[in-house]
N, C-alpha and C. Protein backbone atom coordinates (compact mmCIF):
# COMPACT_ATOMS: atom_id res chain seq x y z
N UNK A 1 0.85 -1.20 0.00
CA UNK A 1 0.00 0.00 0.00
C UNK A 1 0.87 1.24 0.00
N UNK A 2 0.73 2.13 -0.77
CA UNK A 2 1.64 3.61 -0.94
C UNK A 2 0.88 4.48 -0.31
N UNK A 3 1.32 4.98 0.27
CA UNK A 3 0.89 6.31 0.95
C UNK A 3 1.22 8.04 0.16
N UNK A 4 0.40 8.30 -0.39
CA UNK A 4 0.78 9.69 -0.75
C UNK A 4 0.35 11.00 0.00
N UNK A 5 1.30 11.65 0.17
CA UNK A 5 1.24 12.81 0.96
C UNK A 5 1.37 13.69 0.15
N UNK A 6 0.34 15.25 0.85
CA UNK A 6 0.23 16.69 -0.20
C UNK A 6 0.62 17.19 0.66
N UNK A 7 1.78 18.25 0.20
CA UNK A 7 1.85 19.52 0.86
C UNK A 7 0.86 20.70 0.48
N UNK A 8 0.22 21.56 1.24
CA UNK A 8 -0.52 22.58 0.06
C UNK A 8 0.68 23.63 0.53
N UNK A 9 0.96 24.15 -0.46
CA UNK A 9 1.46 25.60 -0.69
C UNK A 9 0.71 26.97 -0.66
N UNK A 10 0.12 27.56 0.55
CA UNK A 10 -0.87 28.68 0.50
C UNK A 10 -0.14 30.00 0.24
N UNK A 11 1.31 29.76 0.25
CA UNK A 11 1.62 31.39 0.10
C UNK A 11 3.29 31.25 -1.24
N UNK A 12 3.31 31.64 -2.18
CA UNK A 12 4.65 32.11 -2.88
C UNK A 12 5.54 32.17 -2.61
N UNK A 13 6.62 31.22 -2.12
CA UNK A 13 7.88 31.48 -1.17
C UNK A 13 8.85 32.14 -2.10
N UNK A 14 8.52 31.92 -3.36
CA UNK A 14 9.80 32.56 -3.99
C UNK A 14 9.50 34.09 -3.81
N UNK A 15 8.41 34.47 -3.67
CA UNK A 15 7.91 36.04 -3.78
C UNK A 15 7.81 36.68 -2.72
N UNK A 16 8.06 36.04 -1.58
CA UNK A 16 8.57 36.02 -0.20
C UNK A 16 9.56 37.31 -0.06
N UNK A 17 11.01 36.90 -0.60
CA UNK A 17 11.59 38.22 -0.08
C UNK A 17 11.41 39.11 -0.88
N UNK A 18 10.88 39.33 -2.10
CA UNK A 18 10.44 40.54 -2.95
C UNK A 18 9.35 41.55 -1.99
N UNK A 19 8.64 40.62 -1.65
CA UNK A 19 7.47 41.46 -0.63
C UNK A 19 8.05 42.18 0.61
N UNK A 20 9.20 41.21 1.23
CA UNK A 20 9.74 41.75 2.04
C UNK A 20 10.47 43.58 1.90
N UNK A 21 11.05 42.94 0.67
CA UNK A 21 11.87 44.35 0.34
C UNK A 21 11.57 45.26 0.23
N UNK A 22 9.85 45.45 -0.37
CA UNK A 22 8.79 46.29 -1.01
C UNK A 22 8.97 46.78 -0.09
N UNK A 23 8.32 46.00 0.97
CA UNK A 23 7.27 46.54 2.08
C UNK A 23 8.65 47.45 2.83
N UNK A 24 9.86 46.95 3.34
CA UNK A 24 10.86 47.52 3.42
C UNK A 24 10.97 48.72 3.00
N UNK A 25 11.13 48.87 1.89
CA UNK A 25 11.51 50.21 0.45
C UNK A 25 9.95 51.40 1.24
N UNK A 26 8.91 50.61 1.30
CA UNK A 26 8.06 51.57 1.63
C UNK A 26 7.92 52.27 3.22
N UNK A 27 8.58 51.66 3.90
CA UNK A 27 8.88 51.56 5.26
C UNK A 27 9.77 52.98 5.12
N UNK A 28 10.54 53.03 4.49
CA UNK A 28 11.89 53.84 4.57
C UNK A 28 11.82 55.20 4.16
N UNK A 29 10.73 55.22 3.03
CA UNK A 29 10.11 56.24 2.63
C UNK A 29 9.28 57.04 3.29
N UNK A 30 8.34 56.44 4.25
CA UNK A 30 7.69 57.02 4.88
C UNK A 30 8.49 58.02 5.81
N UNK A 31 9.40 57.13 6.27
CA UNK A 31 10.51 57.56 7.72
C UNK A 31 11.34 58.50 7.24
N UNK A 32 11.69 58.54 5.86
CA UNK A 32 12.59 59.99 5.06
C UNK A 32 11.90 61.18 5.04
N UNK A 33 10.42 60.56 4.31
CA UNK A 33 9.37 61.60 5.00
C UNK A 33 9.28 62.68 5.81
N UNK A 34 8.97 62.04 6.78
CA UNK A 34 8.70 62.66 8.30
C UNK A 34 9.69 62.77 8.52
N UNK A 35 10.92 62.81 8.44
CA UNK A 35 12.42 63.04 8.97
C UNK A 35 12.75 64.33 8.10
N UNK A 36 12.03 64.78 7.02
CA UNK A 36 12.44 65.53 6.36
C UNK A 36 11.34 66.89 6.85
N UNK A 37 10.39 66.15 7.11
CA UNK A 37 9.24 67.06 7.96
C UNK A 37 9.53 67.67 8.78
N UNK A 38 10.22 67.08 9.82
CA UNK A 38 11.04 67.27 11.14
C UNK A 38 11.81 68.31 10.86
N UNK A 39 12.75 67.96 10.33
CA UNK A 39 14.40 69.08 9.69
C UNK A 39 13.34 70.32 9.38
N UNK A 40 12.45 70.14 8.41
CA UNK A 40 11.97 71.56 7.71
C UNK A 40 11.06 72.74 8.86
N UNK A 41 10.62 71.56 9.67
CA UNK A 41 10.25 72.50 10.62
C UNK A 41 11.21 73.05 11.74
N UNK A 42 12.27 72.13 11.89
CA UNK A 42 13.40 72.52 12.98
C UNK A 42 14.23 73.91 12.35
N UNK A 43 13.95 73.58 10.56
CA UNK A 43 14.86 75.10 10.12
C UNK A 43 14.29 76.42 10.28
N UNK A 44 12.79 75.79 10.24
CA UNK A 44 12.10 77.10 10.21
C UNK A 44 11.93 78.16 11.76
N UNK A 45 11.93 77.08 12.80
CA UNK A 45 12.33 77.10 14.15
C UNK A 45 13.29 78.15 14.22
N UNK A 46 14.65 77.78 13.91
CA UNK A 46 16.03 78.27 14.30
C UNK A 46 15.78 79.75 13.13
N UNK A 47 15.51 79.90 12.14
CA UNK A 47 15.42 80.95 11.58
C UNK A 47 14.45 81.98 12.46
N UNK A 48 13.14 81.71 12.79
CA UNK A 48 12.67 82.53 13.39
C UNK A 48 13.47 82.87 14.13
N UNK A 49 14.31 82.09 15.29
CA UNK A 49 15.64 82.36 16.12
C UNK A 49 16.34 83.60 16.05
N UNK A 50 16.82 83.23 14.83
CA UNK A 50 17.87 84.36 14.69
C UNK A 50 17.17 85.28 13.92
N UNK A 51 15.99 85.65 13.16
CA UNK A 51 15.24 87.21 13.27
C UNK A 51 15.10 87.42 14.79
N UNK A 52 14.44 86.97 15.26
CA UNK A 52 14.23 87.38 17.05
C UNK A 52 15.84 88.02 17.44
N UNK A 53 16.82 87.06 17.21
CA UNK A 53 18.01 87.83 17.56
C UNK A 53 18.74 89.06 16.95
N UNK A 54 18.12 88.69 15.90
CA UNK A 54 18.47 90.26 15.09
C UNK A 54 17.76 91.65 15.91
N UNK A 55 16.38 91.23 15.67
CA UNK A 55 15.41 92.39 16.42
C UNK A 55 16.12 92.78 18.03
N UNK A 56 16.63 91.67 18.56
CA UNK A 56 17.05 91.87 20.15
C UNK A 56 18.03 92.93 20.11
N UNK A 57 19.47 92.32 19.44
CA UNK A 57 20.10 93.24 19.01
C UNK A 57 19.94 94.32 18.83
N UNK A 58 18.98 95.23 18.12
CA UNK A 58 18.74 96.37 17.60
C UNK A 58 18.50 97.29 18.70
N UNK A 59 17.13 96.63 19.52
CA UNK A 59 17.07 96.56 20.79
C UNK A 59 17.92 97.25 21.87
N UNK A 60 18.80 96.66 22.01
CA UNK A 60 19.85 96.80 22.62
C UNK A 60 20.76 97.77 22.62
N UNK A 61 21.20 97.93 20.85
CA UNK A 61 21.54 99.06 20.30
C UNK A 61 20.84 100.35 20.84
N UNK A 62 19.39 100.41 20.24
CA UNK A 62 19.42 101.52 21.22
C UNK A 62 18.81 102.12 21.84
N UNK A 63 19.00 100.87 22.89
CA UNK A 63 19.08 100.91 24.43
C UNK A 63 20.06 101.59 24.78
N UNK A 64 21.07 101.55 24.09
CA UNK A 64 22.54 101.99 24.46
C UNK A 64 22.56 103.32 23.82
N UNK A 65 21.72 103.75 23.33
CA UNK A 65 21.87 105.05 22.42
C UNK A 65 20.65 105.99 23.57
N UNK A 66 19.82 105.67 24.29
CA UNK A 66 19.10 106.69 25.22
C UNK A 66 19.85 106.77 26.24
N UNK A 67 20.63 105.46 26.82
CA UNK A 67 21.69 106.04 27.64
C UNK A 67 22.73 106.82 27.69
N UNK A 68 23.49 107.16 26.21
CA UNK A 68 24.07 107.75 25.95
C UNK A 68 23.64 109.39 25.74
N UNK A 69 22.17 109.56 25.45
CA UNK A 69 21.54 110.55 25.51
C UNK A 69 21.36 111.29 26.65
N UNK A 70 20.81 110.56 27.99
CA UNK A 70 20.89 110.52 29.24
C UNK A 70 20.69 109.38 29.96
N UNK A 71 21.42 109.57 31.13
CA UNK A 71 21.05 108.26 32.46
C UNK A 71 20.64 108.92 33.26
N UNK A 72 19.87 108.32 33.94
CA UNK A 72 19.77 108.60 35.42
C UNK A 72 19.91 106.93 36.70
N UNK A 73 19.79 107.10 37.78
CA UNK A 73 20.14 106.49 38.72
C UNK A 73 18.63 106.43 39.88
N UNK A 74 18.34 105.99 40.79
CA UNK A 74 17.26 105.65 41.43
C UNK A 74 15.48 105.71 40.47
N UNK A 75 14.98 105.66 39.48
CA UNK A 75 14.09 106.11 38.59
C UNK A 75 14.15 105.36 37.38
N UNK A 76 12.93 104.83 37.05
CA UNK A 76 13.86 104.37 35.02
C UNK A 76 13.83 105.41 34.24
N UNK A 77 12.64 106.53 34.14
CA UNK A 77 13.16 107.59 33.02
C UNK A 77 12.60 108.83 33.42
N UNK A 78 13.24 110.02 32.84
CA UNK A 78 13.62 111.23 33.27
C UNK A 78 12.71 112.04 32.00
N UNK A 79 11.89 112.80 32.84
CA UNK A 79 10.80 113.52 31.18
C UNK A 79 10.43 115.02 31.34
N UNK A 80 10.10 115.39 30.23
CA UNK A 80 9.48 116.76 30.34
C UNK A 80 7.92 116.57 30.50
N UNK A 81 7.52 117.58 31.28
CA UNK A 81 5.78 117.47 32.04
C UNK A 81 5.55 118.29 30.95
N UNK A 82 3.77 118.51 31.35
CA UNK A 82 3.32 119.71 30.21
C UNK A 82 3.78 121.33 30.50
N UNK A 83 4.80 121.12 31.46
CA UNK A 83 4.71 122.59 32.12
C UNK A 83 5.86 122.65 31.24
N UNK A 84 6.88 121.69 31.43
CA UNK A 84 8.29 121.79 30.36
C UNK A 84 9.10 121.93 31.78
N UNK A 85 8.66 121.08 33.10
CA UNK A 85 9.72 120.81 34.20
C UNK A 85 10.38 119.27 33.41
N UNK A 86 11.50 118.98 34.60
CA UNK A 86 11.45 117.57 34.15
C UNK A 86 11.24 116.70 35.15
N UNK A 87 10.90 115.39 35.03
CA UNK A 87 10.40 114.68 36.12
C UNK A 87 10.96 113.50 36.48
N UNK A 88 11.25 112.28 37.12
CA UNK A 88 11.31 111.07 36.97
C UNK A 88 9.86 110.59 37.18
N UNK A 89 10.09 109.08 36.51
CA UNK A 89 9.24 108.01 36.91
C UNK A 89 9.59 106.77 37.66
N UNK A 90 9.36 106.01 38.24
CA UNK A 90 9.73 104.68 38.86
C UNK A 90 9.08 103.92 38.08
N UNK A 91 9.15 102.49 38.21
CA UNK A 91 8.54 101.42 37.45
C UNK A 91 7.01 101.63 37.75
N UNK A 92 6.69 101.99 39.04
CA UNK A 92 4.92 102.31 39.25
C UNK A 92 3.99 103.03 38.31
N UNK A 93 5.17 104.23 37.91
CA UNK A 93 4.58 105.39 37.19
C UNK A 93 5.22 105.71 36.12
N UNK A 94 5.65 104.20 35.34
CA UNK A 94 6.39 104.64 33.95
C UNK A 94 5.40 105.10 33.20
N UNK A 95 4.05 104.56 33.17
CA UNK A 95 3.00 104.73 31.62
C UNK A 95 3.10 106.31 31.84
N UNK A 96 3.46 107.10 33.25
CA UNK A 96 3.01 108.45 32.61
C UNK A 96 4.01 108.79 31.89
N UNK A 97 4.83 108.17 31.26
CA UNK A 97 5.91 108.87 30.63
C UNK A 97 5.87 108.97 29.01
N UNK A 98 4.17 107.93 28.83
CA UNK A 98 4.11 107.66 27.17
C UNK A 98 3.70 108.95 27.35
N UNK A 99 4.27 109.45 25.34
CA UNK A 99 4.01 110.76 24.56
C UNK A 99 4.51 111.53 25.39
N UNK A 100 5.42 111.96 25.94
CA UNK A 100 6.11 112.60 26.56
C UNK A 100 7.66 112.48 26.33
N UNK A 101 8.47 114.14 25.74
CA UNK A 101 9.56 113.89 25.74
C UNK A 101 10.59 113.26 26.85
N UNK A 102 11.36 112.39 26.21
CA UNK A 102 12.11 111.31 27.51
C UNK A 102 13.83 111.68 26.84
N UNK A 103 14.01 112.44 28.49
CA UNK A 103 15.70 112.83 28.46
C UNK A 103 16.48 112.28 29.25
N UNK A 104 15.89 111.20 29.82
CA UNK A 104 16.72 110.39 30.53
C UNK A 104 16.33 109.10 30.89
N UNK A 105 17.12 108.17 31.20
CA UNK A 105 16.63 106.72 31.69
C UNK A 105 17.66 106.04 31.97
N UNK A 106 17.36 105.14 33.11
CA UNK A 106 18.21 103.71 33.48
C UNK A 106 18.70 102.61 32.86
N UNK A 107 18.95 101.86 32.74
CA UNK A 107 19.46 100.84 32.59
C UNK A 107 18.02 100.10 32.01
N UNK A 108 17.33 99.32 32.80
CA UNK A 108 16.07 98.87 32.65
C UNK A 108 15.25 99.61 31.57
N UNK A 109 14.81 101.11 32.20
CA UNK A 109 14.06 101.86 31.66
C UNK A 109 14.38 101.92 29.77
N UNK A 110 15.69 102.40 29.75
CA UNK A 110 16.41 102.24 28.39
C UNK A 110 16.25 101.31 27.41
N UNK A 111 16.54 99.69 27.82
CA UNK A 111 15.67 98.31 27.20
C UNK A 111 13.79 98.59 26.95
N UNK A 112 12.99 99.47 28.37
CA UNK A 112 11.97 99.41 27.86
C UNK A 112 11.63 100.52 26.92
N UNK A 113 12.69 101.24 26.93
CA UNK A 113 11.86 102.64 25.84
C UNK A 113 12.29 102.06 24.37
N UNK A 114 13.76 101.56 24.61
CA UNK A 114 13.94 101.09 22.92
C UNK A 114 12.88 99.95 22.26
N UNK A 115 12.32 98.87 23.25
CA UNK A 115 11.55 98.23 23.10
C UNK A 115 10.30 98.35 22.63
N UNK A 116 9.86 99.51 22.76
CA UNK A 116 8.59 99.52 22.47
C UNK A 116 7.55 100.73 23.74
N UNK A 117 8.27 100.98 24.58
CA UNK A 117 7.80 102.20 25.66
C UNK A 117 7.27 101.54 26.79
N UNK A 118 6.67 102.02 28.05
CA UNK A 118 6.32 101.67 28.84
C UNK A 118 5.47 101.04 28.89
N UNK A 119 4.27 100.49 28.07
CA UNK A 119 3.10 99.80 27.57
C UNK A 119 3.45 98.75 27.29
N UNK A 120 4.91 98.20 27.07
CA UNK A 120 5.15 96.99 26.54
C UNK A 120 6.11 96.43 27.21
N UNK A 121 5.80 97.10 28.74
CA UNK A 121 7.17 96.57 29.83
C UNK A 121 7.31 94.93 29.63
N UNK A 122 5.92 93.91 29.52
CA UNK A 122 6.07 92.94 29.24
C UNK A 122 5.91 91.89 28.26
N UNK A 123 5.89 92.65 27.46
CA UNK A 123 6.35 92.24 25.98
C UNK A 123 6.95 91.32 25.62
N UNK A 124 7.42 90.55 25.03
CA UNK A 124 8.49 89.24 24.96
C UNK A 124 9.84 89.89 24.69
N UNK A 125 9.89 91.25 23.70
CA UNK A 125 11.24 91.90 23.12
C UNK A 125 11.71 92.23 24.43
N UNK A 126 11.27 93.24 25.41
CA UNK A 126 11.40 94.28 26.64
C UNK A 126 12.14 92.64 27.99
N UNK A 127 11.72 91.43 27.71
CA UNK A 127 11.45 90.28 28.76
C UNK A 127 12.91 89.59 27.83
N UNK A 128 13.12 89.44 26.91
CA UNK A 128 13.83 88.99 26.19
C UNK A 128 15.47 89.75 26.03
N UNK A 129 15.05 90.99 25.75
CA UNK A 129 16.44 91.91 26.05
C UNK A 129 16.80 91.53 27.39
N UNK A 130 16.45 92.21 28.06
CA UNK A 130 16.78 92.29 30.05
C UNK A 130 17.17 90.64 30.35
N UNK A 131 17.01 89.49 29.83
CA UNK A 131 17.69 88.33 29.86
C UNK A 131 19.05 88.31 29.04
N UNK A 132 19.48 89.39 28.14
CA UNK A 132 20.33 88.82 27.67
C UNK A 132 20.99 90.12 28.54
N UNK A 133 20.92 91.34 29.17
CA UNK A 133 21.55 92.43 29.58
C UNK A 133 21.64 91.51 31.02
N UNK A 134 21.01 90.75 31.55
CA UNK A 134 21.20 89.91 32.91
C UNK A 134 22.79 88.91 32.46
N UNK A 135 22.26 88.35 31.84
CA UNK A 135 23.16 87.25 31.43
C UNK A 135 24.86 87.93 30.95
N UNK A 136 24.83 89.00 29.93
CA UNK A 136 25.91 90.16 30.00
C UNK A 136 26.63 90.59 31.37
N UNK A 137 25.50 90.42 32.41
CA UNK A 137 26.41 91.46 33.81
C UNK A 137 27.09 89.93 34.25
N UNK A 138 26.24 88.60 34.67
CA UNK A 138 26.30 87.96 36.04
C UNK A 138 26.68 86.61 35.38
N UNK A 139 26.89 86.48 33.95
CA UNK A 139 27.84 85.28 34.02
C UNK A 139 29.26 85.53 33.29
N UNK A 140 29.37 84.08 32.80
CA UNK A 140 30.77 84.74 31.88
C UNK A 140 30.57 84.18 30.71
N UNK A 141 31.49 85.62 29.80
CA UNK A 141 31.21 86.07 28.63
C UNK A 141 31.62 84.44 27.68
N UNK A 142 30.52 84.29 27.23
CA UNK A 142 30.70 83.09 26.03
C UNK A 142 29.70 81.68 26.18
N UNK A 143 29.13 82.00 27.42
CA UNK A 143 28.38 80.94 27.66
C UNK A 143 26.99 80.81 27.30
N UNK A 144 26.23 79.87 26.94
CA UNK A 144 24.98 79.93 26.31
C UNK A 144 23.77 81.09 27.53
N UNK A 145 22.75 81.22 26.77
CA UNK A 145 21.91 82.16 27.45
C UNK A 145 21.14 81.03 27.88
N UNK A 146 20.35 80.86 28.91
CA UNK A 146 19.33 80.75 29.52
C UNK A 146 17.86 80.96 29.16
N UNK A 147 17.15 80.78 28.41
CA UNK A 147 15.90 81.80 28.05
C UNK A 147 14.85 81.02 29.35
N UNK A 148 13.96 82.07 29.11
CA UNK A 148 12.45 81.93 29.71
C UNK A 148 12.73 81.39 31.34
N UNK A 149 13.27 82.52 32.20
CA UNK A 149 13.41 81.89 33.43
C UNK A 149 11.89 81.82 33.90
N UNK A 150 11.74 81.46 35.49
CA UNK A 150 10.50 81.68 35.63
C UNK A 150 10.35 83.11 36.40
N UNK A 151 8.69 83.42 36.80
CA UNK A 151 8.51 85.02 36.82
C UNK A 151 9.26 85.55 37.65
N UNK A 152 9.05 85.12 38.95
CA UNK A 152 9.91 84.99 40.16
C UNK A 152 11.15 85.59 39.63
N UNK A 153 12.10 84.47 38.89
CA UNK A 153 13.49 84.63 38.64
C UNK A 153 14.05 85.88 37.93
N UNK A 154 12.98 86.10 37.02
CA UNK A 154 13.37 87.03 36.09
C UNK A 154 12.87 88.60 36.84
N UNK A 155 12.03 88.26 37.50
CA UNK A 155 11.69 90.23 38.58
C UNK A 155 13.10 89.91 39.47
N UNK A 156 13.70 89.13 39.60
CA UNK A 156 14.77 88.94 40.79
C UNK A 156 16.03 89.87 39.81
N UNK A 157 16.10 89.36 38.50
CA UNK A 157 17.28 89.58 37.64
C UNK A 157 17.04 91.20 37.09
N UNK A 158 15.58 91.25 37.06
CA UNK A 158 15.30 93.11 37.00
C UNK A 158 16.14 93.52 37.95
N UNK A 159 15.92 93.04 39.68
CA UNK A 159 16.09 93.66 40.75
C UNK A 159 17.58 94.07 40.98
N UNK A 160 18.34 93.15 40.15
CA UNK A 160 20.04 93.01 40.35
C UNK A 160 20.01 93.47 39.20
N UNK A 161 19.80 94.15 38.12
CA UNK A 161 20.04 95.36 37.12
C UNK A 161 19.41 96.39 37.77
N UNK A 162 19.14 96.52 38.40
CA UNK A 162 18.57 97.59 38.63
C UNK A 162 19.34 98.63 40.06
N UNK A 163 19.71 97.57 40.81
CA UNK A 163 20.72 98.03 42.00
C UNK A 163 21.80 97.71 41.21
N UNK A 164 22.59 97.32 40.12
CA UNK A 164 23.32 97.54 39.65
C UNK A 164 23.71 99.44 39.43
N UNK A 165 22.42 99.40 38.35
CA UNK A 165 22.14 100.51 37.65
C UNK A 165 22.49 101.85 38.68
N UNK A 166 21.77 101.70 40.17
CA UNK A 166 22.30 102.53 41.22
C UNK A 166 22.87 102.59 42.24
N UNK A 167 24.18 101.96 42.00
CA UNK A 167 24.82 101.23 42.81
C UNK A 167 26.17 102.94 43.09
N UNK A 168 26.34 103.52 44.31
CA UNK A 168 27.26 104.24 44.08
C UNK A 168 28.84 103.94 43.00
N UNK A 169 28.89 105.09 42.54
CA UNK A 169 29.92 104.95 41.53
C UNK A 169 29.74 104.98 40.28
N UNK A 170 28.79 104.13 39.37
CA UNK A 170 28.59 103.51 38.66
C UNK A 170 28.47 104.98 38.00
N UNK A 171 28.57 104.31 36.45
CA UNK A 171 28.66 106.22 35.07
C UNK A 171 28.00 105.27 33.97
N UNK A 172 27.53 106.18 33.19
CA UNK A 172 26.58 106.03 32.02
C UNK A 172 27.84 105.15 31.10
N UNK A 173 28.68 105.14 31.13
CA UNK A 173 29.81 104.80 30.06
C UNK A 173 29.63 102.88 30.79
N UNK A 174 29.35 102.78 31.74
CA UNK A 174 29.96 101.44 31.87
C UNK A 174 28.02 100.69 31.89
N UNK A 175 27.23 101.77 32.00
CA UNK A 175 26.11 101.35 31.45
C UNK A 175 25.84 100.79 30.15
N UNK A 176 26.73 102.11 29.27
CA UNK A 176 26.24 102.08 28.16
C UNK A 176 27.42 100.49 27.76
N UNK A 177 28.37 100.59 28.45
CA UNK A 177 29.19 99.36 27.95
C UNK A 177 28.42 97.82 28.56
N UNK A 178 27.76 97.80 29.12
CA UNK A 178 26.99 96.62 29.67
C UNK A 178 26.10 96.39 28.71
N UNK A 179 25.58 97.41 27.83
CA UNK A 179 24.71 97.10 26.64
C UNK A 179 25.35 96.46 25.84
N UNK A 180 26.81 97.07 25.35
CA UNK A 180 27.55 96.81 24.11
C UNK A 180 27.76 95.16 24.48
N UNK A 181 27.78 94.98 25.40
CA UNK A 181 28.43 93.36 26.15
C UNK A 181 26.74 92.74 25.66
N UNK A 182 26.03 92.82 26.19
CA UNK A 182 24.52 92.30 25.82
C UNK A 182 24.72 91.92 24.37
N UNK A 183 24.96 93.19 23.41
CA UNK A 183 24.97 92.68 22.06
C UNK A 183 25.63 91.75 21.72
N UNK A 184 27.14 91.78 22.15
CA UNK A 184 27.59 90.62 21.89
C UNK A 184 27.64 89.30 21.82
N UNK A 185 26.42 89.21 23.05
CA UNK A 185 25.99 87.82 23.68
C UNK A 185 24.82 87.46 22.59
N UNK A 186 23.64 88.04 22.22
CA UNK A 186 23.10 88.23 20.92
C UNK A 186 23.28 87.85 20.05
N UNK A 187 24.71 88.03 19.26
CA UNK A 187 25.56 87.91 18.15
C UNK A 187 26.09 86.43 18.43
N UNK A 188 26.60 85.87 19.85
CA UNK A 188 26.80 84.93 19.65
C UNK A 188 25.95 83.63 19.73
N UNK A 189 25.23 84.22 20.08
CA UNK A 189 23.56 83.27 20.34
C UNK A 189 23.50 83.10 18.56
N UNK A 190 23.28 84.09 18.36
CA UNK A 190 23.13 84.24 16.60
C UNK A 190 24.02 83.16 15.63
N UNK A 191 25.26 83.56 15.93
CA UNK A 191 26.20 81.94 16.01
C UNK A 191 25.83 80.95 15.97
N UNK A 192 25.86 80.53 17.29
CA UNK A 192 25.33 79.03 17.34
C UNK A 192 24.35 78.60 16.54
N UNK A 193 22.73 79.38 16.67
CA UNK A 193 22.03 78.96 15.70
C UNK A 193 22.24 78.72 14.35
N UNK A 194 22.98 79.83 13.70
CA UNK A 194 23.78 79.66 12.62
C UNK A 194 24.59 78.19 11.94
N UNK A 195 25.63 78.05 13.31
CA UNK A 195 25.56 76.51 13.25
C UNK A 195 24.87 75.35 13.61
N UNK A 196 23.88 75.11 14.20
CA UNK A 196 23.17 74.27 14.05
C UNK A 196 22.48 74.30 12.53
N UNK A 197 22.00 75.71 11.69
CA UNK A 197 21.21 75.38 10.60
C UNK A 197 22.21 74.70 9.63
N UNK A 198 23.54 75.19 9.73
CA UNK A 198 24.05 74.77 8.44
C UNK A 198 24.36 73.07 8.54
N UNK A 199 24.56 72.46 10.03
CA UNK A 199 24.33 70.89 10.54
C UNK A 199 23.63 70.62 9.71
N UNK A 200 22.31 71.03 9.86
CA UNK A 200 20.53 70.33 9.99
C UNK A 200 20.94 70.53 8.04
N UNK A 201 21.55 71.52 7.45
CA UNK A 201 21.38 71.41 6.10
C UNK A 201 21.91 70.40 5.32
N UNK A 202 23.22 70.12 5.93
CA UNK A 202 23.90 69.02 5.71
C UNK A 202 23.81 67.82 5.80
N UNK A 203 22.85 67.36 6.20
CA UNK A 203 22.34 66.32 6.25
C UNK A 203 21.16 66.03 5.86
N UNK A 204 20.39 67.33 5.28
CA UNK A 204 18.86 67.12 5.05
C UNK A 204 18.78 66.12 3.88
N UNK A 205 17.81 65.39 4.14
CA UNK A 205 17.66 64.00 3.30
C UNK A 205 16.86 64.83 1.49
N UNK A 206 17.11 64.00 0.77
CA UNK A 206 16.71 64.62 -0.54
C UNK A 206 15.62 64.30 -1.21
N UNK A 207 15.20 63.56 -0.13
CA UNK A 207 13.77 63.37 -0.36
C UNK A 207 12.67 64.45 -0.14
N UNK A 208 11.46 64.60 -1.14
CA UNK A 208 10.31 65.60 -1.20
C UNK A 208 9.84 65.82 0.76
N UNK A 209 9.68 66.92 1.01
CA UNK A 209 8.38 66.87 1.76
C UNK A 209 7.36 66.72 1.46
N UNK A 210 6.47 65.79 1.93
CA UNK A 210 4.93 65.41 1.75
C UNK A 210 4.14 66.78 2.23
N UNK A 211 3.17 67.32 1.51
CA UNK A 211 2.22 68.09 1.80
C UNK A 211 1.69 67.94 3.03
């Protein structure tokens, strides 16, 4: 008696690793994809970056140009009334200083008038400068910035520019040079980003972004 045995064959073994590879090939594509998605949004990221650092800069600039106009010491800015006296303000009573000629200012005050005036004490530009004029006085020169301390931290870092600002001794020249130091820190922030984009370019895959 012979016995015959069937194998059934339900699937194409020779077509086996072709499918594999496909499915592979399509695997890879997807992941170039979204990797390329990634990069395009990380460039667009770091560019906004460095406009923001450009604008800071400017900022800063001149910040350093009302101090050079005038400083003053206990007050952020120094103005003419409607009578044509002149006055200070403190941080309580900066808004009275909008539309009003301004012949003098602090340290602080100076970041907020170049910024945008007393209306925009908290602004991101006005919150954004005064981190990099913090970071200029109280660390050392070359080291990355810090952004977005918390609120706490950052009224603390006003508070130490600000007793800086009227600290006996102190002259508009080493004010105005604490700005020039700010910019620099700016510029090198500007840097770095710089190099990271040209990284992220160098390697960007050459594959399409998907819509």
């Amino acid at each position: 008696m012979t016995l015959e045995f069937r194998v059934q064959h339900d699937v194409a073994t020779d077509d086996a690793p072709a499918s594999r590879t496909a499915l592979r090939g399509r695997v890879r594509r997807v992941l170039d994809h979204l990797a390329a998605r990634r990069t395009a949004a990380t460039l667009r990221r770091l560019d906004a970056e460095r406009a923001e650092l450009a604008d800071l800069q400017r900022v800063l600039s001149d910040a350093r140009a009302v101090v050079e106009r005038g400083w003053i010491q206990h007050a952020w800015f120094a103005y003419v009334d409607d009578l044509g006296r002149t006055r200070t303000a403190s941080s309580a009573a900066a808004t009275e200083v909008a539309g009003r000629p301004l012949v003098g200012a602090c340290l602080v005050g100076a970041v907020v008038d170049a910024a945008g005036g007393p209306h925009a004490v908290h602004s991101q530009p006005v919150q954004r400068s005064l981190d990099l004029v913090w970071h200029a006085l109280a660390t050392v020169e070359g080291s990355p910035v810090t952004w977005c301390p918390a609120p706490d931290i950052r009224m603390s870092r006003v508070r130490d520019l600000t007793r800086w600002n009227d600290s006996a001794g102190r002259t508009s020249e080493q004010v105005s040079g604490l700005l020039l130091t700010a910019e620099r820190v700016a510029l090198r922030e500007s840097e770095r980003v710089a190099v990271r984009v040209a990284a992220l370019r160098e390697t960007q895959t050459a594959v399409p972004v998907l819509g």
